[in-house]
C-alpha atoms as a PDB file:
ATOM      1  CA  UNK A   1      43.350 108.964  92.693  1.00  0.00           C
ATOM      2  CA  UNK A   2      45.633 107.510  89.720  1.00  0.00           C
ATOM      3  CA  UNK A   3      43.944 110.203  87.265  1.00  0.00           C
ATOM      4  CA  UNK A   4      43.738 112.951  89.733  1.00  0.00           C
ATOM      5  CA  UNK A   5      47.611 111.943  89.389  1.00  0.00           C
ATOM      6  CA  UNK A   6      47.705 111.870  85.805  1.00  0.00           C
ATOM      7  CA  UNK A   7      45.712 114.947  85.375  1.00  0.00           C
ATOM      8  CA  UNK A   8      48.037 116.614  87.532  1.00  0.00           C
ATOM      9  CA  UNK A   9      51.283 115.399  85.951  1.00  0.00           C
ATOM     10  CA  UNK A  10      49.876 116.233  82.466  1.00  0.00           C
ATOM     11  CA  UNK A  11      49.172 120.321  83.851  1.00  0.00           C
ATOM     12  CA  UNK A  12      53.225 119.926  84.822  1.00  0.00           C
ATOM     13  CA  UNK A  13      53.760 118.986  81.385  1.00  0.00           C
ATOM     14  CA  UNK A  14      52.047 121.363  80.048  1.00  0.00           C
ATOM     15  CA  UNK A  15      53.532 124.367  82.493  1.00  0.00           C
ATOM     16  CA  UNK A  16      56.859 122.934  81.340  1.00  0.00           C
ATOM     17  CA  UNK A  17      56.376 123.315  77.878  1.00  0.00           C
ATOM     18  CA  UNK A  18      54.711 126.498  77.948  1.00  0.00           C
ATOM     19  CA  UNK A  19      57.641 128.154  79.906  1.00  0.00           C
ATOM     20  CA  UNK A  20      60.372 126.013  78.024  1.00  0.00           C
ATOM     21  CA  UNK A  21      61.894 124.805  80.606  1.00  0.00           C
ATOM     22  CA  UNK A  22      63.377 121.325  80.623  1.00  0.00           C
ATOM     23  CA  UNK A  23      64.801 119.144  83.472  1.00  0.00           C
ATOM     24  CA  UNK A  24      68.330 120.517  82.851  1.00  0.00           C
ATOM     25  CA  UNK A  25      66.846 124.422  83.655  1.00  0.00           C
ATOM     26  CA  UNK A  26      67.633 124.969  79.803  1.00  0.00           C
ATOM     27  CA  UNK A  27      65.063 127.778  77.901  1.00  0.00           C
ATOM     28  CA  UNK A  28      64.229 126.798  74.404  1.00  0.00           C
ATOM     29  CA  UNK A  29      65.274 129.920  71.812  1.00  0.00           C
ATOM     30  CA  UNK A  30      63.440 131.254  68.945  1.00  0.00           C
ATOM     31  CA  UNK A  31      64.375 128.523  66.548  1.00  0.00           C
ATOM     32  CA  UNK A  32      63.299 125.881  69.053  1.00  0.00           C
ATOM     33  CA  UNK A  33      67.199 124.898  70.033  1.00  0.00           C
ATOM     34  CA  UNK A  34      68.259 125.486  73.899  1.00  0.00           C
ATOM     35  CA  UNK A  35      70.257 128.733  74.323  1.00  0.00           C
ATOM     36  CA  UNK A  36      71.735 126.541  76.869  1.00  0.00           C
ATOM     37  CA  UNK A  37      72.739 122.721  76.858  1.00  0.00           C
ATOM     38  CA  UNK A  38      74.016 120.686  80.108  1.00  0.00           C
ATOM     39  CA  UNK A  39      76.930 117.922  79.190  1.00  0.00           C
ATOM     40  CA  UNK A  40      78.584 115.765  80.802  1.00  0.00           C
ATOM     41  CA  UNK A  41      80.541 112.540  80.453  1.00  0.00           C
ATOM     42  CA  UNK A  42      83.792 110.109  81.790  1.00  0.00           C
ATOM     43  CA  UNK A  43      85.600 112.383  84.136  1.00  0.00           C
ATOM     44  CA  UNK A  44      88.632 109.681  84.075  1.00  0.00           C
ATOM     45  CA  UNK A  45      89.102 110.265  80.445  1.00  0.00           C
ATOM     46  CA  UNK A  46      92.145 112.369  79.717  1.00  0.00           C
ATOM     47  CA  UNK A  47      92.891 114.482  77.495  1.00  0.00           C
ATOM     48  CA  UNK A  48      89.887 114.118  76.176  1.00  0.00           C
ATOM     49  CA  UNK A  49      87.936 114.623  79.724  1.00  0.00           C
ATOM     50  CA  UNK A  50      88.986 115.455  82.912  1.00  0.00           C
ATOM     51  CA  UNK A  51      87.631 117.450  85.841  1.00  0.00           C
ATOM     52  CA  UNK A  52      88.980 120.659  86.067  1.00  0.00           C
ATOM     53  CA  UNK A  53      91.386 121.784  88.773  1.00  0.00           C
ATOM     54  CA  UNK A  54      90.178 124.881  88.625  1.00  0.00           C
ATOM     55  CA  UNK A  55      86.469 124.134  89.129  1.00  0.00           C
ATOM     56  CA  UNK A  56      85.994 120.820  90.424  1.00  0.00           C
ATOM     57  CA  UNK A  57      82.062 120.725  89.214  1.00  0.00           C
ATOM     58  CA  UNK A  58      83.252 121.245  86.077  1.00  0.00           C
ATOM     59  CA  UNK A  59      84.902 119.188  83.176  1.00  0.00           C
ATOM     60  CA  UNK A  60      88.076 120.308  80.866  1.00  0.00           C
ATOM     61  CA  UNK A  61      89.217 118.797  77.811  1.00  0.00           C
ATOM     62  CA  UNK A  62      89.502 118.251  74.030  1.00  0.00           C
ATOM     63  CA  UNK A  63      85.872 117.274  73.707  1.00  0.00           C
ATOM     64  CA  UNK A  64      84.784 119.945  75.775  1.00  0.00           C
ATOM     65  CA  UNK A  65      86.744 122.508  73.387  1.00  0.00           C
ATOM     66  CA  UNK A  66      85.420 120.801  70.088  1.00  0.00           C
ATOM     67  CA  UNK A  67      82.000 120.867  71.398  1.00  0.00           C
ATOM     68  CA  UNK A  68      81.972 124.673  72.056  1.00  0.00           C
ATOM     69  CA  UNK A  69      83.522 125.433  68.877  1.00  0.00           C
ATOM     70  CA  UNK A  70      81.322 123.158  66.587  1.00  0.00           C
ATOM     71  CA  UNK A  71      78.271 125.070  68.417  1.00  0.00           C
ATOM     72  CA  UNK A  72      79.920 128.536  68.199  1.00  0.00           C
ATOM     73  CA  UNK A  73      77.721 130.815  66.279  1.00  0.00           C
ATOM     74  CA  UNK A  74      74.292 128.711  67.109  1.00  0.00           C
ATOM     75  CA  UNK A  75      73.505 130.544  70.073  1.00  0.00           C
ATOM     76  CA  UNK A  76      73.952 127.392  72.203  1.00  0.00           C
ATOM     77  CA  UNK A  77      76.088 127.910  75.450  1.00  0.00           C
ATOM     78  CA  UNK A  78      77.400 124.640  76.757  1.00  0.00           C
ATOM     79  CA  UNK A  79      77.834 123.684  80.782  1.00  0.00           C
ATOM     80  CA  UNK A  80      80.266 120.500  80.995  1.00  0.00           C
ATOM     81  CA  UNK A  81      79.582 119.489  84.492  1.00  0.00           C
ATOM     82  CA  UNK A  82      81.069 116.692  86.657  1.00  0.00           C
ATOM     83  CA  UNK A  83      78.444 114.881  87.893  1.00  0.00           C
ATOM     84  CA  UNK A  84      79.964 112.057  89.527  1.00  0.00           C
ATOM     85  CA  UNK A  85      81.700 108.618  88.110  1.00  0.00           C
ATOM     86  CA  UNK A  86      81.104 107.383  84.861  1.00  0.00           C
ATOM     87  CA  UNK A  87      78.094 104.955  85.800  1.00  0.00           C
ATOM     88  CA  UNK A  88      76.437 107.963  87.484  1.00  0.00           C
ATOM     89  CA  UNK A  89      76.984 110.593  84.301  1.00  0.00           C
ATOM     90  CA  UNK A  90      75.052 108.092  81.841  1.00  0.00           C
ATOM     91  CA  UNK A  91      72.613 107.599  84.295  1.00  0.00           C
ATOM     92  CA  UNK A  92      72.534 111.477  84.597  1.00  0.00           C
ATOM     93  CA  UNK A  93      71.826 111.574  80.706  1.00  0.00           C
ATOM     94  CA  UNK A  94      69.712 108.484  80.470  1.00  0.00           C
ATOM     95  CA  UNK A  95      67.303 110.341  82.515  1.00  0.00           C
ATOM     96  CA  UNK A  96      67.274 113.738  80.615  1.00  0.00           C
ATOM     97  CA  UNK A  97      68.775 115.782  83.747  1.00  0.00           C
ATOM     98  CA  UNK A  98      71.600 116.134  82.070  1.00  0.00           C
ATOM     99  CA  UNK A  99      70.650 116.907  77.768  1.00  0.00           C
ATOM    100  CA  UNK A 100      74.024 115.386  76.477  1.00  0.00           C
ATOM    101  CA  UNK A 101      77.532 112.655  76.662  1.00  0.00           C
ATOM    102  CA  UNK A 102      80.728 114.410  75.475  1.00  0.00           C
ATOM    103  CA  UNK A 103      81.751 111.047  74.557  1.00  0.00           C
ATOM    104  CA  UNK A 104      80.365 107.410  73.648  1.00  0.00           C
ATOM    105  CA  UNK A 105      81.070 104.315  71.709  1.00  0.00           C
ATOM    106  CA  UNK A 106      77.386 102.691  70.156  1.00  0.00           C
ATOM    107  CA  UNK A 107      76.131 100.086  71.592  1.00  0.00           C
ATOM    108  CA  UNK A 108      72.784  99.167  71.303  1.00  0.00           C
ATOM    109  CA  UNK A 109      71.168  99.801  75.101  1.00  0.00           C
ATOM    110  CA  UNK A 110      72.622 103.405  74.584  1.00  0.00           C
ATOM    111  CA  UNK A 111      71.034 103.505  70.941  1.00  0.00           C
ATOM    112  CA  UNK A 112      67.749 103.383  72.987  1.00  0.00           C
ATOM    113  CA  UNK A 113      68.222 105.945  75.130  1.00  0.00           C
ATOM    114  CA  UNK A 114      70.097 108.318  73.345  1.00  0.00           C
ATOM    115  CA  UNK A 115      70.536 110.579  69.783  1.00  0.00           C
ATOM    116  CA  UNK A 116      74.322 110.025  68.433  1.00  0.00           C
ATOM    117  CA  UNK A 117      74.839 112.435  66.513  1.00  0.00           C
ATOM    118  CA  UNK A 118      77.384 111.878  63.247  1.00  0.00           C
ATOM    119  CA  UNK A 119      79.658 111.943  62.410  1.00  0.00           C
ATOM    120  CA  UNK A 120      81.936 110.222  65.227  1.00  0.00           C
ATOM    121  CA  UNK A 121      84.383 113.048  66.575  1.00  0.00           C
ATOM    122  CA  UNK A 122      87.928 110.548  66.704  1.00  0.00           C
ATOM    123  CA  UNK A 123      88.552 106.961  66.809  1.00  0.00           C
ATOM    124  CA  UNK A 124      89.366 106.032  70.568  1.00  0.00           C
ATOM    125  CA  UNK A 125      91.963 102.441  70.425  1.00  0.00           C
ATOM    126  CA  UNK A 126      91.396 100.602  73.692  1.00  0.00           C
ATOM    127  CA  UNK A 127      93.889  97.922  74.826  1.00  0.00           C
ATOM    128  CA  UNK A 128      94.962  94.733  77.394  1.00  0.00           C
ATOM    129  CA  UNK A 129      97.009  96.515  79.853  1.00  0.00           C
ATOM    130  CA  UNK A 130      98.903  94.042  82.068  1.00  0.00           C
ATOM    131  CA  UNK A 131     101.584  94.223  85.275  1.00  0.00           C
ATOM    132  CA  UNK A 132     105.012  94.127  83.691  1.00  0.00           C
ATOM    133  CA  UNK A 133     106.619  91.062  83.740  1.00  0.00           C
ATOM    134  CA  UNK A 134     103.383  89.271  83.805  1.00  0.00           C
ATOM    135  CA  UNK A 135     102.292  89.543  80.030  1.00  0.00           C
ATOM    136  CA  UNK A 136     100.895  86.261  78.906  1.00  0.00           C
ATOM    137  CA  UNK A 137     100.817  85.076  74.884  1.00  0.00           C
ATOM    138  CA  UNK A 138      97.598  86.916  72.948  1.00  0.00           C
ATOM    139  CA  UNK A 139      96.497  86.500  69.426  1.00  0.00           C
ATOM    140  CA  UNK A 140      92.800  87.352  69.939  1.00  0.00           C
ATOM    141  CA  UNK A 141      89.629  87.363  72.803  1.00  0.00           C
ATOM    142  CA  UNK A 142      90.219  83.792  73.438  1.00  0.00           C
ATOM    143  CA  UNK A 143      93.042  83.845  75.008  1.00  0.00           C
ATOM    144  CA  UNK A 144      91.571  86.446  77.529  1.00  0.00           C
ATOM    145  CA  UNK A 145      89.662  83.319  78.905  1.00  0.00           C
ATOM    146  CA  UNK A 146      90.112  81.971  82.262  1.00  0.00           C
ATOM    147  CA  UNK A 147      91.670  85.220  83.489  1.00  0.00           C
ATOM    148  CA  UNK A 148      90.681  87.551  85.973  1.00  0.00           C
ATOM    149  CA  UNK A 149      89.702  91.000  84.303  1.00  0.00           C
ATOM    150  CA  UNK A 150      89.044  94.534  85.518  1.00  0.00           C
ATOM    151  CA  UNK A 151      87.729  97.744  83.709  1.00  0.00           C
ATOM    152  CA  UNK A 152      85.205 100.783  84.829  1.00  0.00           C
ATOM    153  CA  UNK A 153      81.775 100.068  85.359  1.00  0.00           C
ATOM    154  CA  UNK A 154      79.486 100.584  82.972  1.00  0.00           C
ATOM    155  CA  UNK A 155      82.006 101.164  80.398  1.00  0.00           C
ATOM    156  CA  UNK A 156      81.755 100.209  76.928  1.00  0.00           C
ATOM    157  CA  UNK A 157      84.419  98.825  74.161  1.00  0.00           C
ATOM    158  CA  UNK A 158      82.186  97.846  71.422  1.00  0.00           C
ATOM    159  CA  UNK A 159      79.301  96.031  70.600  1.00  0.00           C
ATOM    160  CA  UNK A 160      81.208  93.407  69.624  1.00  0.00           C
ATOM    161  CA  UNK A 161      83.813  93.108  72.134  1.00  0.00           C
ATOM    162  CA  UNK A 162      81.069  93.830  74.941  1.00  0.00           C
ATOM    163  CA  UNK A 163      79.321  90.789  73.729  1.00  0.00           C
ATOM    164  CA  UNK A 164      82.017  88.596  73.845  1.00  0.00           C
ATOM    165  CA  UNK A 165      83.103  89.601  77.031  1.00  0.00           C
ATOM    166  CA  UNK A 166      79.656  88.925  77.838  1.00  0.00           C
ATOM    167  CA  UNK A 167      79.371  85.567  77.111  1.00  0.00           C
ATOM    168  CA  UNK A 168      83.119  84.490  77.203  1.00  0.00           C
ATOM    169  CA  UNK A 169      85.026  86.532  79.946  1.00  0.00           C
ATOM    170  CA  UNK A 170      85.393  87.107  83.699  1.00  0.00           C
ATOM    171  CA  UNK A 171      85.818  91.220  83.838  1.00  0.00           C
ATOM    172  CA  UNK A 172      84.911  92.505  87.240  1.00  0.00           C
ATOM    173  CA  UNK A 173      84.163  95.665  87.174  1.00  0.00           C
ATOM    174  CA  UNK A 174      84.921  98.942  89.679  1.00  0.00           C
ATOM    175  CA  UNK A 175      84.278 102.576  89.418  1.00  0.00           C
ATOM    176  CA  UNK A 176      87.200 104.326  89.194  1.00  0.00           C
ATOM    177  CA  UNK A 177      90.523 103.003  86.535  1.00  0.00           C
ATOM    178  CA  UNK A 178      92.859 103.710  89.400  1.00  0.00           C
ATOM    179  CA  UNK A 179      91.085 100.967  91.189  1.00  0.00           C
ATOM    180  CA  UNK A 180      91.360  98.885  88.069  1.00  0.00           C
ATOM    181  CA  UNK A 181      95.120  99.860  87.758  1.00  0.00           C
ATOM    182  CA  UNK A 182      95.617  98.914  91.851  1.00  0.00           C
ATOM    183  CA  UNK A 183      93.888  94.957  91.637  1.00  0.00           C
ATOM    184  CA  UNK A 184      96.134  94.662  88.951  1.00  0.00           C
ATOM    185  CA  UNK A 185      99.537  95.757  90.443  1.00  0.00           C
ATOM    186  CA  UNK A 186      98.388  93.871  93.466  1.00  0.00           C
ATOM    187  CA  UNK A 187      98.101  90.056  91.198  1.00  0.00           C
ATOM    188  CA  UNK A 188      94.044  90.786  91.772  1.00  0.00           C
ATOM    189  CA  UNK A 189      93.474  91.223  88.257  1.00  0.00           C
ATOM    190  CA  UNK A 190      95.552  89.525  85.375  1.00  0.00           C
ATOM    191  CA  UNK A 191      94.502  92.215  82.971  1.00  0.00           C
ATOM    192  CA  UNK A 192      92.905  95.710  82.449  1.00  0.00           C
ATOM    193  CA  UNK A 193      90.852  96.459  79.795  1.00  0.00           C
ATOM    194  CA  UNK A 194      90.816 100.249  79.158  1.00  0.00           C
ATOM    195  CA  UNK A 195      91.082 103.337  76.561  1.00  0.00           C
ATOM    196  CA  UNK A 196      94.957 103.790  75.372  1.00  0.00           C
ATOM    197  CA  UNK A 197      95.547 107.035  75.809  1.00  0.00           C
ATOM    198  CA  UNK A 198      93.407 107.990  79.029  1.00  0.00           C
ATOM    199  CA  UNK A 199      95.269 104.788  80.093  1.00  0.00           C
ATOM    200  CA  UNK A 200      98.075 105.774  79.765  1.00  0.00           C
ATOM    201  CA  UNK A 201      97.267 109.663  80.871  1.00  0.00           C
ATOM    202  CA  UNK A 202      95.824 107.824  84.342  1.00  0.00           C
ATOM    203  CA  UNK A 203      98.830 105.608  85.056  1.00  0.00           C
ATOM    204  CA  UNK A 204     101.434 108.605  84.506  1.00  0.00           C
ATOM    205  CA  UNK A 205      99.317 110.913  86.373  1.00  0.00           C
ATOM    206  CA  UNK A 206      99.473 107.884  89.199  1.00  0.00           C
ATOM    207  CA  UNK A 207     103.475 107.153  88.817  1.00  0.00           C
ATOM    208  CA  UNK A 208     103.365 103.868  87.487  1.00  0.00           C
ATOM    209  CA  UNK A 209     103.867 103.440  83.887  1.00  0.00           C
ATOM    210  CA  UNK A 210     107.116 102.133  84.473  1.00  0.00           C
ATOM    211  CA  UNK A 211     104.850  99.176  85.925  1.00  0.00           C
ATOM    212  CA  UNK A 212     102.270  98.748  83.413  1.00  0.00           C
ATOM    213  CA  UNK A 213     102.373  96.649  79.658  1.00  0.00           C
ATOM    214  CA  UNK A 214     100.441  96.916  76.651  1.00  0.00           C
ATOM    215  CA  UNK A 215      99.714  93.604  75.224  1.00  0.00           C
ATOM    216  CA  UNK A 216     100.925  93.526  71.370  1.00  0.00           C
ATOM    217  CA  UNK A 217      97.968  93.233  69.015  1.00  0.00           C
ATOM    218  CA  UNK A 218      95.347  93.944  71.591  1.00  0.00           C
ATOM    219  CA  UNK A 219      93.511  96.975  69.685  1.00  0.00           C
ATOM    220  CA  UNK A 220      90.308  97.668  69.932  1.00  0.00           C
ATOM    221  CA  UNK A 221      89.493 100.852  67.547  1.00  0.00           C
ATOM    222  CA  UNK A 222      85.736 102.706  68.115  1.00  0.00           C
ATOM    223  CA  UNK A 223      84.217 105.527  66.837  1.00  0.00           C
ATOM    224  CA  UNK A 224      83.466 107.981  69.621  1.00  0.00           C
ATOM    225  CA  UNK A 225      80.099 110.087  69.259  1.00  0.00           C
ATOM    226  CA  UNK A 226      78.489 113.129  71.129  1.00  0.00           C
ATOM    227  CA  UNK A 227      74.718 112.353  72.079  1.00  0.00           C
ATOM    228  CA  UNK A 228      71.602 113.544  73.159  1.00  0.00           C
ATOM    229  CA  UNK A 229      69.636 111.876  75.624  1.00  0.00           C
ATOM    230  CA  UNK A 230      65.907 111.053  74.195  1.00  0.00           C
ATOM    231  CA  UNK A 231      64.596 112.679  77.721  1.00  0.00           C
ATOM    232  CA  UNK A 232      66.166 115.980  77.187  1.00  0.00           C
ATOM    233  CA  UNK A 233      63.603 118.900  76.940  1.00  0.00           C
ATOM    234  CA  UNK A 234      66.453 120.542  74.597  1.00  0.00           C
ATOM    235  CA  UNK A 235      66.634 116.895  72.198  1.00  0.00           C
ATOM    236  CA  UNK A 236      64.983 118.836  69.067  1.00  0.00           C
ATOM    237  CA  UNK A 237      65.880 118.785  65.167  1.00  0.00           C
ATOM    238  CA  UNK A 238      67.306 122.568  65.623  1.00  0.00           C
ATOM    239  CA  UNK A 239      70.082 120.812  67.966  1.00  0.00           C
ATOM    240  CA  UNK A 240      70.690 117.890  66.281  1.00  0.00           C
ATOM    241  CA  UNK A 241      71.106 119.802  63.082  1.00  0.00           C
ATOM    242  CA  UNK A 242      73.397 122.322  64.899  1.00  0.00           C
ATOM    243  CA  UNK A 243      75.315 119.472  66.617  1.00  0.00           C
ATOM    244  CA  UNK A 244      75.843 117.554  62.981  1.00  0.00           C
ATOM    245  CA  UNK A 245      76.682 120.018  60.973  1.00  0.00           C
ATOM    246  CA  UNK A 246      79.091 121.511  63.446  1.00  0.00           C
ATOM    247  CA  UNK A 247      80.767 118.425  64.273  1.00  0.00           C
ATOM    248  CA  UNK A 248      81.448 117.954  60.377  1.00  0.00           C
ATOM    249  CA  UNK A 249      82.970 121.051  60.096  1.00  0.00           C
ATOM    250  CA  UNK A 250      85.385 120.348  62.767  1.00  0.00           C
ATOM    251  CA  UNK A 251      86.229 116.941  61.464  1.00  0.00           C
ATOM    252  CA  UNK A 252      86.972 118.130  58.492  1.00  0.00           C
ATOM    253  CA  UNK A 253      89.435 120.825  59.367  1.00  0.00           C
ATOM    254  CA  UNK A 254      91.321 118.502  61.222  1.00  0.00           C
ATOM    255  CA  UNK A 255      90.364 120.360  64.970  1.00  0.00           C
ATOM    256  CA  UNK A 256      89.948 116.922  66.866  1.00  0.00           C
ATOM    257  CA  UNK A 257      93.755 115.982  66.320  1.00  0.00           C
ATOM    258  CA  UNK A 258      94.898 119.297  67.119  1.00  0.00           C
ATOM    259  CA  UNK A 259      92.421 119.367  70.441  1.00  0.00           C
ATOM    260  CA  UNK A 260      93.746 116.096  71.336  1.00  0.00           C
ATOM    261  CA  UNK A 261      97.716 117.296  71.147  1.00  0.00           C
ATOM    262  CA  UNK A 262      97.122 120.253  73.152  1.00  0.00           C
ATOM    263  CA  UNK A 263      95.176 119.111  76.222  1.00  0.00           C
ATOM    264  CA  UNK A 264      98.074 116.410  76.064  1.00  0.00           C
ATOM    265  CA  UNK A 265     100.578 118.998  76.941  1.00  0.00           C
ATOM    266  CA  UNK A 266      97.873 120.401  79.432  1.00  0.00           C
ATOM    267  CA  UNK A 267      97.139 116.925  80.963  1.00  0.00           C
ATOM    268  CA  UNK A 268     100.883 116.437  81.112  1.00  0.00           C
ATOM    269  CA  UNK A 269     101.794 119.961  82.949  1.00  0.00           C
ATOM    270  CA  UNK A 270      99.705 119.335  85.606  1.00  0.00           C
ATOM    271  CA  UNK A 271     102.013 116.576  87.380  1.00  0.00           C
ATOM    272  CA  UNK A 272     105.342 118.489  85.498  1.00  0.00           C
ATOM    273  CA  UNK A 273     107.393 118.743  88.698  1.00  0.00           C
ATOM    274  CA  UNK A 274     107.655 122.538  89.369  1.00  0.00           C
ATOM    275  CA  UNK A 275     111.501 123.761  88.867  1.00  0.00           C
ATOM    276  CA  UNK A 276     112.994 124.882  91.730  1.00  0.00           C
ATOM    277  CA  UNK A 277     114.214 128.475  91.638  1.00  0.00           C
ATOM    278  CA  UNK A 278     117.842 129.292  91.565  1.00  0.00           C
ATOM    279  CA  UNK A 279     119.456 130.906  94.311  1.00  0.00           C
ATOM    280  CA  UNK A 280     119.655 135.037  93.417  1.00  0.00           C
ATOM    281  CA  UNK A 281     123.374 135.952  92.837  1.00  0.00           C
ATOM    282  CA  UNK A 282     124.620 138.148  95.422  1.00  0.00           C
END
């Protein structure tokens, strides 16, 4: 029965390949790159990723826009879909249902599963947020120890600081940052480890950065990558090649920074309060 199963799965394979048709419904072009790649990645990760208010299944942002243009001209069409929280989306890619992450720092359990492809796109700083009015001295790690922590599941700061944390540090962790931002503002957490900027984009977006501190000295700078998940049918040298060389080009016309500034302003509009209209003269 096991190699009527085997024989069967390897006919599957076979059909698969034949057609070239991967997991993620992509169809392999000429030059043996996708026409069509699926990506997805931290939906609670303004500006760089957010889901879109327009499409809910879908995901916005600066890394969405960078991706499309370093791929414009390959013939690749990128689909940035919101598959669920951020635990879910790497298990999405992990599996090859989904071909790519529109954002990750290296670590080495991800280096097994997945293609990063270089260079990095930006440098993400992550930082101790704390309740204001409840910042404690800090100098380094150590003096993180013996407090209660929160951050998002599955989330990632760092090889180093991951291992640390790891072996040194009480970080509980929940799947959304709002959650995060709530134990802390309730004296459940001490401190919140999180990105700066999508930090800072959540808590505005949630009313309470007059609430919130950033412990001085607490950066934590990474290098943030696209990647390709070793089980997607469209993982082949045609992408990578596509990926790196556009990704190169837009680092070195400066299109990340820009990208970042304007889905700021975008992030930003959507909780502008709407003006209210004047009265008409009569």
């Amino acid at each position: 029965m096991a190699a009527r199963r085997g024989f069967t799965g390897r006919l599957y394979l076979a059909a698969v390949l034949t057609l070239g048709l991967g997991p993620s419904g992509a169809v392999l072009a000429a030059g043996g790159a996708c026409e069509r790649i699926v990506v997805t990645g931290n939906s609670q990760y303004p500006p760089l990723l957010w889901v879109n208010p327009d499409d809910p299944k879908r995901l916005t942002g600066a890394a969405v826009e960078l991706l499309e243009m370093a791929l414009e001209g390959s013939g690749i069409n990128v689909d940035v879909l919101h598959v669920g929280p951020w635990a879910r989306a790497q298990e999405e890619v992990r599996s090859g249902r989904v071909d790519m992450l529109a954002g990750a720092f290296l670590t080495p359990a991800r280096l097994a599963e997945m293609d990063y492809i270089h260079p990095p796109y930006m440098e993400v700083p992550s930082v101790i947020f704390v309740k204001r009015g409840k910042a404690f001295p800090y100098s380094g790690w150590d003096d993180l120890r013996g407090k209660q922590g929160s951050s998002l599941v599955n989330n990632s700061f760092g090889a180093a600081f991951d291992t640390y944390a790891a072996d040194h540090l009480d970080i509980s962790t929940v799947p959304s940052i709002q959650q995060s931002f709530e134990l802390l503002l309730r004296d459940r957490a001490d401190y919140v480890v999180y990105e700066r900027h999508q930090g800072l984009a959540l808590a505005a977006q949630l009313n309470i950065l007059d609430q919130l501190d950033i412990l001085e000295g607490s950066l934590i700078n990474e290098p943030l990558y696209y990647t390709v998940s070793h089980n997607s049918a469209c993982n082949s040298p045609a992408l990578r090649a596509a990926l790196t060389l556009g990704v190169y080009r837009m680092v070195r016309q400066g299109e990340p920074r820009r990208l970042l500034d304007k889905y700021r302003e975008i992030w930003a509009a959507q909780f502008a309060p709407i003006p209210e209209e004047e009265p008409a003269l009569e």
